[in-house]
C-alpha atoms as a PDB file:
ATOM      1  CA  UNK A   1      65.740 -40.854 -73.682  1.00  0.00           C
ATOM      2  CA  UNK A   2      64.876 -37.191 -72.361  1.00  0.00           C
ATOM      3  CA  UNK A   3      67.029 -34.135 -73.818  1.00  0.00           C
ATOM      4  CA  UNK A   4      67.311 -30.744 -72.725  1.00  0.00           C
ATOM      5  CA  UNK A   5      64.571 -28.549 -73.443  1.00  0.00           C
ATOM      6  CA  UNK A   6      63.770 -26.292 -75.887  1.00  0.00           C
ATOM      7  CA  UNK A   7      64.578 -22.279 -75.277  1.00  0.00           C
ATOM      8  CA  UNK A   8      61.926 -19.751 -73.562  1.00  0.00           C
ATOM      9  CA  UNK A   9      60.587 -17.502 -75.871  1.00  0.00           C
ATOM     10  CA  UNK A  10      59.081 -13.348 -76.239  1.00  0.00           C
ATOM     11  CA  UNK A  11      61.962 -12.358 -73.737  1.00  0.00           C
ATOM     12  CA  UNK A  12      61.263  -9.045 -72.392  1.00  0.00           C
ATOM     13  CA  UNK A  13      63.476  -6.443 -70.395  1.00  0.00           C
ATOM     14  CA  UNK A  14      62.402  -3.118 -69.484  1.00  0.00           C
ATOM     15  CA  UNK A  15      64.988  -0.412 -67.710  1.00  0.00           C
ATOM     16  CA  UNK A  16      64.517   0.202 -63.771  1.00  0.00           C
ATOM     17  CA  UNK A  17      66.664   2.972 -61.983  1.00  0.00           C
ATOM     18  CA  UNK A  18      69.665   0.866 -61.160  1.00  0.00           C
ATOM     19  CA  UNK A  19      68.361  -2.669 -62.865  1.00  0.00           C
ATOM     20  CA  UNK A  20      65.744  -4.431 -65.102  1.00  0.00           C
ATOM     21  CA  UNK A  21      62.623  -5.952 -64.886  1.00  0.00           C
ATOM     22  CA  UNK A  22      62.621  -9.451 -67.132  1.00  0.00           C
ATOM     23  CA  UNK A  23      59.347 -11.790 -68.291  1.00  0.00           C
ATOM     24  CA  UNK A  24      59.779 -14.535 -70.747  1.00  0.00           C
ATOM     25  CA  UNK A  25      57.735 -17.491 -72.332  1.00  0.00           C
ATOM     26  CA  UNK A  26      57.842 -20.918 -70.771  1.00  0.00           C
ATOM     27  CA  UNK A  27      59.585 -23.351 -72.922  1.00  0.00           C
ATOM     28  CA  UNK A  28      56.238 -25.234 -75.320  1.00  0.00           C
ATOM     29  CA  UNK A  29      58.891 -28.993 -75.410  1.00  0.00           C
ATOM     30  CA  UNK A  30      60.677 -29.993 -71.717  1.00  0.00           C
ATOM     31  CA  UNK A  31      62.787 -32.450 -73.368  1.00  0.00           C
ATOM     32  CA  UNK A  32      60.812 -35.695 -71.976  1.00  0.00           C
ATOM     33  CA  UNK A  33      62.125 -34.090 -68.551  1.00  0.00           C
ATOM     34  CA  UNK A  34      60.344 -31.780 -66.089  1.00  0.00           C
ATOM     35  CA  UNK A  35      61.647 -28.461 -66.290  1.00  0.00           C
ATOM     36  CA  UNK A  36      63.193 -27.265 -63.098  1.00  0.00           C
ATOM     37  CA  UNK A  37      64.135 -23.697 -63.928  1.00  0.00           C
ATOM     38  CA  UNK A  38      65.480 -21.245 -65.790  1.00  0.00           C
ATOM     39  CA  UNK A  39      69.142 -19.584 -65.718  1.00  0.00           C
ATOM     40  CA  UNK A  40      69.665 -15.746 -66.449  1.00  0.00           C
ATOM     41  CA  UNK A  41      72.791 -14.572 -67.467  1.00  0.00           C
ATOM     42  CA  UNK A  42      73.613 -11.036 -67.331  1.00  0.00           C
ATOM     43  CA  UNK A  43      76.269  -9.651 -70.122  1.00  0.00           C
ATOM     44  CA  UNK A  44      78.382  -6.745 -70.790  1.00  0.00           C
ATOM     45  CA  UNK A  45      80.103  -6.977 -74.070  1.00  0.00           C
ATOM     46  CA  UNK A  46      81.230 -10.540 -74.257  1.00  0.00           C
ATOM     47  CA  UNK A  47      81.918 -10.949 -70.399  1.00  0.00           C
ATOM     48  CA  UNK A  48      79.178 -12.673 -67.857  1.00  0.00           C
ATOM     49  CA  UNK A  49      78.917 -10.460 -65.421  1.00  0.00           C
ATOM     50  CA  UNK A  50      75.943 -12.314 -63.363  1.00  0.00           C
ATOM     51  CA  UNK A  51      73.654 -15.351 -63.069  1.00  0.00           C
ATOM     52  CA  UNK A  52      71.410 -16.814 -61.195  1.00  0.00           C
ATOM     53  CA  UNK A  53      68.201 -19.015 -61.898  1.00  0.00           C
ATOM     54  CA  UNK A  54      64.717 -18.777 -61.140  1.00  0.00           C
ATOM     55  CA  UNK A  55      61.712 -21.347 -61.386  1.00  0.00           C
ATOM     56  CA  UNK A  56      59.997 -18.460 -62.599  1.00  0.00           C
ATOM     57  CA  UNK A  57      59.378 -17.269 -65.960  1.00  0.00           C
ATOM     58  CA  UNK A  58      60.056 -13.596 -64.478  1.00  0.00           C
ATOM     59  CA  UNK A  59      63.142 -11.920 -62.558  1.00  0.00           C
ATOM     60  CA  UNK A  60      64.092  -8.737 -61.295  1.00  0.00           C
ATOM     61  CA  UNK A  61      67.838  -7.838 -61.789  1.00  0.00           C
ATOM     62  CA  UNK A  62      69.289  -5.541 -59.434  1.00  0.00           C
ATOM     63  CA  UNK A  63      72.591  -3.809 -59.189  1.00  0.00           C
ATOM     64  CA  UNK A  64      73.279  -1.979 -62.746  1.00  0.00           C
ATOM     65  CA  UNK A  65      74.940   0.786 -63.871  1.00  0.00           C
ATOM     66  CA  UNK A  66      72.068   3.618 -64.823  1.00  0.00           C
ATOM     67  CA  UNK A  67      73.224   4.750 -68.541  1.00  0.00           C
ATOM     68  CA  UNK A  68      75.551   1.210 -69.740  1.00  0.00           C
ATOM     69  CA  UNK A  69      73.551  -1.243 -71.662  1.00  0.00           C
ATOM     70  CA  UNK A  70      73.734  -4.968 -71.039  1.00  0.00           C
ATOM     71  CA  UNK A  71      72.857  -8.188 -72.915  1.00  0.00           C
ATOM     72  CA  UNK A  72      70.382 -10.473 -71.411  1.00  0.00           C
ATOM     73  CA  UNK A  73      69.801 -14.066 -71.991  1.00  0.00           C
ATOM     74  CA  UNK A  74      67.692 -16.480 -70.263  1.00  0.00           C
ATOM     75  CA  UNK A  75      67.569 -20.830 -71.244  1.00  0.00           C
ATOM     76  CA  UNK A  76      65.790 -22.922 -69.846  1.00  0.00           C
ATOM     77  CA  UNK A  77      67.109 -25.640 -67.154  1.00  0.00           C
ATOM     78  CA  UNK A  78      66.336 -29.665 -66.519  1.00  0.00           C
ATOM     79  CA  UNK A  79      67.785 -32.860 -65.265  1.00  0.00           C
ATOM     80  CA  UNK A  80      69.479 -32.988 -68.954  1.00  0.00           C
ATOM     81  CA  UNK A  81      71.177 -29.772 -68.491  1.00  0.00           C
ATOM     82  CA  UNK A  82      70.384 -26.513 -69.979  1.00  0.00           C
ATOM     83  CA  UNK A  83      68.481 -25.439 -73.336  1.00  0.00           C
ATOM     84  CA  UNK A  84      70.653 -23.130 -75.981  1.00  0.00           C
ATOM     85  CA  UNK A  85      69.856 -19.271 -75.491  1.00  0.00           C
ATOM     86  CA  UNK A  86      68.055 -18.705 -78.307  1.00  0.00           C
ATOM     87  CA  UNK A  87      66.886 -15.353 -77.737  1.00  0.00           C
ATOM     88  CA  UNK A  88      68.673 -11.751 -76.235  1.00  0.00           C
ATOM     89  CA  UNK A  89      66.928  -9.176 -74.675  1.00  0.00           C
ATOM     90  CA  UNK A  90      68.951  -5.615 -74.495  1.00  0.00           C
ATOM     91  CA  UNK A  91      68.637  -3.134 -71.564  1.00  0.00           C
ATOM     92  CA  UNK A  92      70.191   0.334 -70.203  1.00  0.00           C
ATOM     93  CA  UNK A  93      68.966   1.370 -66.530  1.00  0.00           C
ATOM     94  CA  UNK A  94      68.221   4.501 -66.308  1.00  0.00           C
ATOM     95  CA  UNK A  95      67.644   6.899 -63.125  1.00  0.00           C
ATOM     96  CA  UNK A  96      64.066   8.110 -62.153  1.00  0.00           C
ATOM     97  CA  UNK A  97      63.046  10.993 -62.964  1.00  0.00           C
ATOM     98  CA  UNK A  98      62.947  13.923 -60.279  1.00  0.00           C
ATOM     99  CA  UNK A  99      59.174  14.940 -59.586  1.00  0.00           C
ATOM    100  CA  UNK A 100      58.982  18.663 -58.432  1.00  0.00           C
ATOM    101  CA  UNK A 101      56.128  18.895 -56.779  1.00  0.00           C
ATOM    102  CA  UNK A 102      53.085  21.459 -57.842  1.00  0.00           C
ATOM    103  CA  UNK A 103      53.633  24.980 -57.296  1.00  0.00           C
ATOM    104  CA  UNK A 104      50.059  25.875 -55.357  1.00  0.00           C
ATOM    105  CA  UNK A 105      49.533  29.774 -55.397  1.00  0.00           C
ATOM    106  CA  UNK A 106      47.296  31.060 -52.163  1.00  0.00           C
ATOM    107  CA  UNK A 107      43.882  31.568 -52.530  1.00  0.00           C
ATOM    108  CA  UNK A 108      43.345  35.529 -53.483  1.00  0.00           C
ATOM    109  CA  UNK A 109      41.156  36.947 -50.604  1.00  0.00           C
ATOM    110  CA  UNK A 110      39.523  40.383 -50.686  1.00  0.00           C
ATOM    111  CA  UNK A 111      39.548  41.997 -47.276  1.00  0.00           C
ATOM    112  CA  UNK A 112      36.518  42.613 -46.011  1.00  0.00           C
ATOM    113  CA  UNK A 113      35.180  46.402 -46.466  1.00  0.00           C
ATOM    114  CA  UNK A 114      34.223  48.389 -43.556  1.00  0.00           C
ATOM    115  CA  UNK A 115      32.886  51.702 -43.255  1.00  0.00           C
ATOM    116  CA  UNK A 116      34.394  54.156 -41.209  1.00  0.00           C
ATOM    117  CA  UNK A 117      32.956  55.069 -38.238  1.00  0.00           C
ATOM    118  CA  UNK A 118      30.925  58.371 -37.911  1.00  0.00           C
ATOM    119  CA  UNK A 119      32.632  60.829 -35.183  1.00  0.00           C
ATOM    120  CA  UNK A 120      31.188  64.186 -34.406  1.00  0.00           C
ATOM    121  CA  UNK A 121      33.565  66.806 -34.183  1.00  0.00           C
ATOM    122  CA  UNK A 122      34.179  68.077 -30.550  1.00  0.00           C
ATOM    123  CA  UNK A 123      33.474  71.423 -29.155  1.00  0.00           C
ATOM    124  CA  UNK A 124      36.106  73.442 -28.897  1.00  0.00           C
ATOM    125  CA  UNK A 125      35.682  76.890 -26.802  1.00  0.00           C
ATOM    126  CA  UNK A 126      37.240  80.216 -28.272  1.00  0.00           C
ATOM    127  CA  UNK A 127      40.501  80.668 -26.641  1.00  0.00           C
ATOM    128  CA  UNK A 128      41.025  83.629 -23.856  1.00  0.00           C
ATOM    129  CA  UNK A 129      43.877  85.762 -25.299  1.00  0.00           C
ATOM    130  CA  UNK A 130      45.333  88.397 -22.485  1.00  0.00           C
ATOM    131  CA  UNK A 131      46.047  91.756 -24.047  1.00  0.00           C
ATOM    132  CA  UNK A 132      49.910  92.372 -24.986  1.00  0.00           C
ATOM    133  CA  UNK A 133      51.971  93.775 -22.335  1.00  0.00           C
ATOM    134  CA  UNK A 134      53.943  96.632 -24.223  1.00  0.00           C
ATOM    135  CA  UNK A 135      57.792  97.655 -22.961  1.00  0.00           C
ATOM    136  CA  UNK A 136      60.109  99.764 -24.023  1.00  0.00           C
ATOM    137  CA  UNK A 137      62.155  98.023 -27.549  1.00  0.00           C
ATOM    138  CA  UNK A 138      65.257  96.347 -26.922  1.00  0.00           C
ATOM    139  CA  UNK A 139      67.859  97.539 -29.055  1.00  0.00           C
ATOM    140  CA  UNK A 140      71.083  95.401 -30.007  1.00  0.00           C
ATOM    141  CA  UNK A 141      74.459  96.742 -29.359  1.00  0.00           C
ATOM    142  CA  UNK A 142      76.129  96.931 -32.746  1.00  0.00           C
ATOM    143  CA  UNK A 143      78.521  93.890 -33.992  1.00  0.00           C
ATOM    144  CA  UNK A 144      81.484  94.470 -34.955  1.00  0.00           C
ATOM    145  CA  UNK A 145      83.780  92.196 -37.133  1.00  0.00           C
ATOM    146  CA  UNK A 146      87.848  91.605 -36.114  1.00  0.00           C
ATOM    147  CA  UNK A 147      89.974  92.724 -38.654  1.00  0.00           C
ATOM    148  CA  UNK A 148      90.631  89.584 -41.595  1.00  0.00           C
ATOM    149  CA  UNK A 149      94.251  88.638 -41.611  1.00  0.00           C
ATOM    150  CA  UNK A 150      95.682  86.914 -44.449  1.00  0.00           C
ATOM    151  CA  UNK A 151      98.332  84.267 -43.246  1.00  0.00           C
ATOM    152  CA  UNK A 152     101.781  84.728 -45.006  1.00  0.00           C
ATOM    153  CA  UNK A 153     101.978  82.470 -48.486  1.00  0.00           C
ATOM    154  CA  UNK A 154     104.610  80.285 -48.813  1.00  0.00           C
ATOM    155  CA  UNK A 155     105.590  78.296 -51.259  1.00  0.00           C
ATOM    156  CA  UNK A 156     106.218  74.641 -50.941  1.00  0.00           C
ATOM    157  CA  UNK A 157     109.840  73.549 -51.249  1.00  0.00           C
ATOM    158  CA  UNK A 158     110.648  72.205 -54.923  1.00  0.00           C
ATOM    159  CA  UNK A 159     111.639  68.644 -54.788  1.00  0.00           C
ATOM    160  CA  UNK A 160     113.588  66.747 -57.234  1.00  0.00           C
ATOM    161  CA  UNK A 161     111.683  63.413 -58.637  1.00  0.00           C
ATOM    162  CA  UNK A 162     113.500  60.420 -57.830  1.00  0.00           C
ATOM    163  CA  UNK A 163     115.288  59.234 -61.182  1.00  0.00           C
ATOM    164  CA  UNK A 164     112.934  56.708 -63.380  1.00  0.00           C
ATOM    165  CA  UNK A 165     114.491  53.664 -63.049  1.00  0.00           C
ATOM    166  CA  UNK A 166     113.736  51.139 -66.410  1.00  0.00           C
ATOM    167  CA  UNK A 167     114.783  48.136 -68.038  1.00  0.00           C
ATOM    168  CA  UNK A 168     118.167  48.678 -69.327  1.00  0.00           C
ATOM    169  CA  UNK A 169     119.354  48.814 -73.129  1.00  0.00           C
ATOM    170  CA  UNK A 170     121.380  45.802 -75.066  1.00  0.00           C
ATOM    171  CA  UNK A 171     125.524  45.726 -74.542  1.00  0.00           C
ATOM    172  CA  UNK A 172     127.011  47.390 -77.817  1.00  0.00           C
ATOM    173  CA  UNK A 173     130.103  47.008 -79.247  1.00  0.00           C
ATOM    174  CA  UNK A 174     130.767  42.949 -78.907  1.00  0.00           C
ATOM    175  CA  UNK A 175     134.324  42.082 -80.535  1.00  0.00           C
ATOM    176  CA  UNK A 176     137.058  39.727 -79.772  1.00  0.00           C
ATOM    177  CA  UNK A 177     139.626  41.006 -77.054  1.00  0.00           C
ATOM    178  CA  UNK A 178     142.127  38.580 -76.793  1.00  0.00           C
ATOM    179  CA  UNK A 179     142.877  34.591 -77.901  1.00  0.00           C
ATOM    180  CA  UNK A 180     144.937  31.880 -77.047  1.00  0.00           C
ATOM    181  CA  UNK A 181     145.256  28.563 -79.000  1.00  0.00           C
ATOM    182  CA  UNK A 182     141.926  27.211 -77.567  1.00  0.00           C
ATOM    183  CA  UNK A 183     139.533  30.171 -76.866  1.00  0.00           C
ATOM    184  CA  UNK A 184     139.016  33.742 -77.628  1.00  0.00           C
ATOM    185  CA  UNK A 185     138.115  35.901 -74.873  1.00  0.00           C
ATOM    186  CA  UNK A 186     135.011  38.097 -75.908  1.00  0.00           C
ATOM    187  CA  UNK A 187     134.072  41.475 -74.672  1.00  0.00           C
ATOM    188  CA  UNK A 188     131.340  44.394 -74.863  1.00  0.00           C
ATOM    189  CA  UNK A 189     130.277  48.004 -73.345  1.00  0.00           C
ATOM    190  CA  UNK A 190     127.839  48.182 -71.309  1.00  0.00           C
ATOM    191  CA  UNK A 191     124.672  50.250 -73.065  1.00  0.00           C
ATOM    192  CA  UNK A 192     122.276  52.527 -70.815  1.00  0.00           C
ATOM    193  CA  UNK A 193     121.459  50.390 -67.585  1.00  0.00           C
ATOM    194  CA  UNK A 194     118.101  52.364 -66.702  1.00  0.00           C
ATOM    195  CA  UNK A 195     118.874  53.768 -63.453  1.00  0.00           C
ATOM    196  CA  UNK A 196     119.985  50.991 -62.352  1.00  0.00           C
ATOM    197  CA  UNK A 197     123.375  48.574 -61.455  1.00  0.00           C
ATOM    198  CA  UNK A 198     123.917  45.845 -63.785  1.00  0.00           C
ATOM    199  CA  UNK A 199     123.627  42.427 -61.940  1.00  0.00           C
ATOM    200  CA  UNK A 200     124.241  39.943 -64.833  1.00  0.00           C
ATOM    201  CA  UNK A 201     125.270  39.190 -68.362  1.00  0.00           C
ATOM    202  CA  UNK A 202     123.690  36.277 -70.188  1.00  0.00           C
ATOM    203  CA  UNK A 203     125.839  35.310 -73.672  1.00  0.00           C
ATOM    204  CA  UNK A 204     124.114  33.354 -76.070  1.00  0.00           C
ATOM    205  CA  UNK A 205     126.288  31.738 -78.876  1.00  0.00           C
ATOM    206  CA  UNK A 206     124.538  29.998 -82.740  1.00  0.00           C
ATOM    207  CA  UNK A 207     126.453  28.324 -85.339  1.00  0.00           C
ATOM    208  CA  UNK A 208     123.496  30.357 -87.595  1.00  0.00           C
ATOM    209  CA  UNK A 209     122.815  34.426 -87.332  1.00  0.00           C
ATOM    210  CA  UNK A 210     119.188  34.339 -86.793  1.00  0.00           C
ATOM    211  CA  UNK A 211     118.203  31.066 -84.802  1.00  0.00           C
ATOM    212  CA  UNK A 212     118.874  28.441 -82.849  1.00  0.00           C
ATOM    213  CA  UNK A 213     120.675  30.411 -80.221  1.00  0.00           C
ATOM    214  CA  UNK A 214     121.741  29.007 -76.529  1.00  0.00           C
ATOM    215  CA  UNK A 215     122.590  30.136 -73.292  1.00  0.00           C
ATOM    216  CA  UNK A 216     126.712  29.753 -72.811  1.00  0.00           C
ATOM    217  CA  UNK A 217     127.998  27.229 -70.204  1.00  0.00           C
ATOM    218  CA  UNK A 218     128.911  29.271 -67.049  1.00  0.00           C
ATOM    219  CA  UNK A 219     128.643  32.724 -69.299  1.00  0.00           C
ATOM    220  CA  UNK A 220     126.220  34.114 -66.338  1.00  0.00           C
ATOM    221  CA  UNK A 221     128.137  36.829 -64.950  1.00  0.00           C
ATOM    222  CA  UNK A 222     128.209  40.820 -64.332  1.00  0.00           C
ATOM    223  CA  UNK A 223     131.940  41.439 -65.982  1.00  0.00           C
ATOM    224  CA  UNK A 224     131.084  42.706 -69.563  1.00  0.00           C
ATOM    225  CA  UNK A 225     133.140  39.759 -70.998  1.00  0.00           C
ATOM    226  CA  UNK A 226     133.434  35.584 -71.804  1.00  0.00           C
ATOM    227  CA  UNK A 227     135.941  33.152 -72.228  1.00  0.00           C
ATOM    228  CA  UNK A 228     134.369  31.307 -75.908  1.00  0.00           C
ATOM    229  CA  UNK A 229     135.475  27.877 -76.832  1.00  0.00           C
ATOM    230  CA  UNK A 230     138.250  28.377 -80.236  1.00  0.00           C
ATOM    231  CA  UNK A 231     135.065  29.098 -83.498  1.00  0.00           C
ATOM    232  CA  UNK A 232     135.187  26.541 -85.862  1.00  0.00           C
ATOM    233  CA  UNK A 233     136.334  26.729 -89.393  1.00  0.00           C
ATOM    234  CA  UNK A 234     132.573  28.470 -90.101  1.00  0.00           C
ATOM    235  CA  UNK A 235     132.475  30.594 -87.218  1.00  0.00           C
ATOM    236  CA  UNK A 236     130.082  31.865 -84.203  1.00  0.00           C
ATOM    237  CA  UNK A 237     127.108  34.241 -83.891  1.00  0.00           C
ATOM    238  CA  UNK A 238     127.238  35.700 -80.460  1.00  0.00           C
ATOM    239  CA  UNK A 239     124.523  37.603 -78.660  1.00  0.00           C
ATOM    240  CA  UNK A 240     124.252  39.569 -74.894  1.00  0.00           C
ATOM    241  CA  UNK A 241     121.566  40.521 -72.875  1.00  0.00           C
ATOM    242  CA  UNK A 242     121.848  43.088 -69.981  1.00  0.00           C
ATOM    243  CA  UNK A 243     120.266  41.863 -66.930  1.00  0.00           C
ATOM    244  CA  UNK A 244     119.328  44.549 -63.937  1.00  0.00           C
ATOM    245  CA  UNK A 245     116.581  44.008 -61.177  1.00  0.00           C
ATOM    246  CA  UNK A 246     114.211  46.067 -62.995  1.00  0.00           C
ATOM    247  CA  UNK A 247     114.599  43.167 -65.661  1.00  0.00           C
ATOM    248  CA  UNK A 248     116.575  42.150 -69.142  1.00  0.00           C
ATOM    249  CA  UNK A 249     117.254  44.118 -72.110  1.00  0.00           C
ATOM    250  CA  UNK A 250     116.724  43.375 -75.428  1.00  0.00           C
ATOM    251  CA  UNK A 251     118.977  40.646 -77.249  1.00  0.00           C
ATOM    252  CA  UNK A 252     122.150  42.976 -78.708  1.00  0.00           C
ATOM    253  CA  UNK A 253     123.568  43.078 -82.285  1.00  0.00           C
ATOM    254  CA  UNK A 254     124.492  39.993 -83.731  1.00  0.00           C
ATOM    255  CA  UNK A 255     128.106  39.641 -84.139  1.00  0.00           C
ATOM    256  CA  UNK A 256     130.056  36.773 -85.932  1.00  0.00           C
ATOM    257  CA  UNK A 257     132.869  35.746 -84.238  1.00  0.00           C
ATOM    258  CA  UNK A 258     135.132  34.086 -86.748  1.00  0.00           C
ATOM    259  CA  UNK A 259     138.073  31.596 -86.890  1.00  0.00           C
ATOM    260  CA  UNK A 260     141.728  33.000 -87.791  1.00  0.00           C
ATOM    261  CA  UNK A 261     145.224  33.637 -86.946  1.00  0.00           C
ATOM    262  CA  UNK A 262     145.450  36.923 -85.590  1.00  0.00           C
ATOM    263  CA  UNK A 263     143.098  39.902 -84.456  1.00  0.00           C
ATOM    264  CA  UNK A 264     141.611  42.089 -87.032  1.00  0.00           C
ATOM    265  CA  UNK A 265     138.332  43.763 -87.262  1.00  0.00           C
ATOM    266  CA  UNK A 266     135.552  41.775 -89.535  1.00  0.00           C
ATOM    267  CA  UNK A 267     132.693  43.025 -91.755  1.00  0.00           C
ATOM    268  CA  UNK A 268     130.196  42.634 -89.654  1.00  0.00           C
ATOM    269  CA  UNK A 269     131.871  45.152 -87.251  1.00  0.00           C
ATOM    270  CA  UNK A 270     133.271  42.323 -85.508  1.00  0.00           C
ATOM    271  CA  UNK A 271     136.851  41.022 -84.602  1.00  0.00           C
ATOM    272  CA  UNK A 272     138.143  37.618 -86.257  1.00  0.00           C
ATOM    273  CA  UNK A 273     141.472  35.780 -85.553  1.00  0.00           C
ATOM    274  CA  UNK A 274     143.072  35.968 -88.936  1.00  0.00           C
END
């Protein structure tokens, strides 16, 4: 009984712009059975990603990406069915080169030389020259300059510079002002504002003196004080920065606000609830 046929063989590919050109072998055994073609498959990675046959042992594949590389594989095709693929052929496209065409320089011509024509110089009669008619001289009236006045010097009037107006200097002087069993009320002076009127206050309270510092719910304000939540048992680092429209001061001095009973001034320069 017939059997599918044996594989092509020497499969070629060779990169097009945009495709590949693809010659093979004919298959030497047909399997008792006439071949009737071959199929082409086009791969990239493990996919298919096109196939077609041909009774042809040639093919031109159109429609590739210039620059990706794809697997090719060709087997051989008769009443039985289709021969293994024995063989794979691996292709990129790549994009035809750009030709610039030659750069042709003109021809270098010397201009023709031609000798000047030979002109005789005209004739040119002596000139008649009258004698000089000779009148009395005519003497100038003397000029005489106006008098130079100087105009008055004054001096310009001496005006003030406007006042520089800079960012303004930390708050100084945080300390506790008053409490009540939940919060301490917190308060500061104002330091220099620059020139000019202070527009906010912006509090920023740590559990630690040198990081981790945060802005204070609703503390935005321009009254050079806050209502704090009661410290805990280890306290509260509190900070304030000045805020004009010429911009924000520095952060101030740290101060520790701690937890206590009653007012009294800490050693920090702060004021505690002992």
């Amino acid at each position: 009984p017939a059997t599918v046929p044996d594989p092509p063989t020497l499969l070629n590919a060779t990169a097009t712009d945009g495709g590949a050109e693809l010659d093979w072998s004919a298959s030497s055994n047909d399997g008792g059975d006439p071949i009737t073609g071959y199929r082409v498959r086009i791969w990239r990675d493990i996919v298919v990603i096109a196939e077609f046959e041909t009774p042809v042992t040639s093919a031109s594949v159109p429609g590739l990406t210039n620059g990706v590389e794809y697997r090719i594989t060709v087997a051989t095709v008769n009443a039985v069915g289709e021969s293994v693929a024995q063989q794979s052929a691996f292709v990129t496209p790549i994009s035809r080169p750009v030709v610039e065409p030659p750069i042709l320089e003109p021809p270098v011509v010397d201009p023709p030389i031609v000798d000047p024509p030979i002109v005789d110089p005209p004739v040119v009669d002596p000139p008649i020259v009258d004698p000089p008619i000779v009148g009395p001289p005519i003497v100038d009236p003397p000029i005489v300059n106006p008098p130079v006045v100087e105009p008055p010097i004054v001096d310009p009037p001496v005006v003030d510079p406007p006042p520089a107006i800079r960012p303004p200097s930390p708050p100084v002087d945080i300390a506790i002002i008053s409490a009540t069993r939940k919060h301490v009320t917190v308060g500061w002076r104002v330091g220099d504002s620059g020139g000019a009127p202070v527009i906010d206050f912006i509090v920023h309270t740590s559990k630690y003196k040198d990081r981790r510092f945060t802005v204070w719910p609703d503390s935005r304000s321009a009254t050079p004080r806050v209502e704090l939540r009661k410290p805990s048992r280890s306290g509260l680092y509190v900070r304030v920065i000045t805020v004009t429209d010429r911009g924000e001061s520095a952060p101030s001095q740290v101060t520790w606000i701690a937890r206590a009973k009653k007012l009294a001034n800490t050693e920090d320069g702060g004021r505690a609830l002992q």
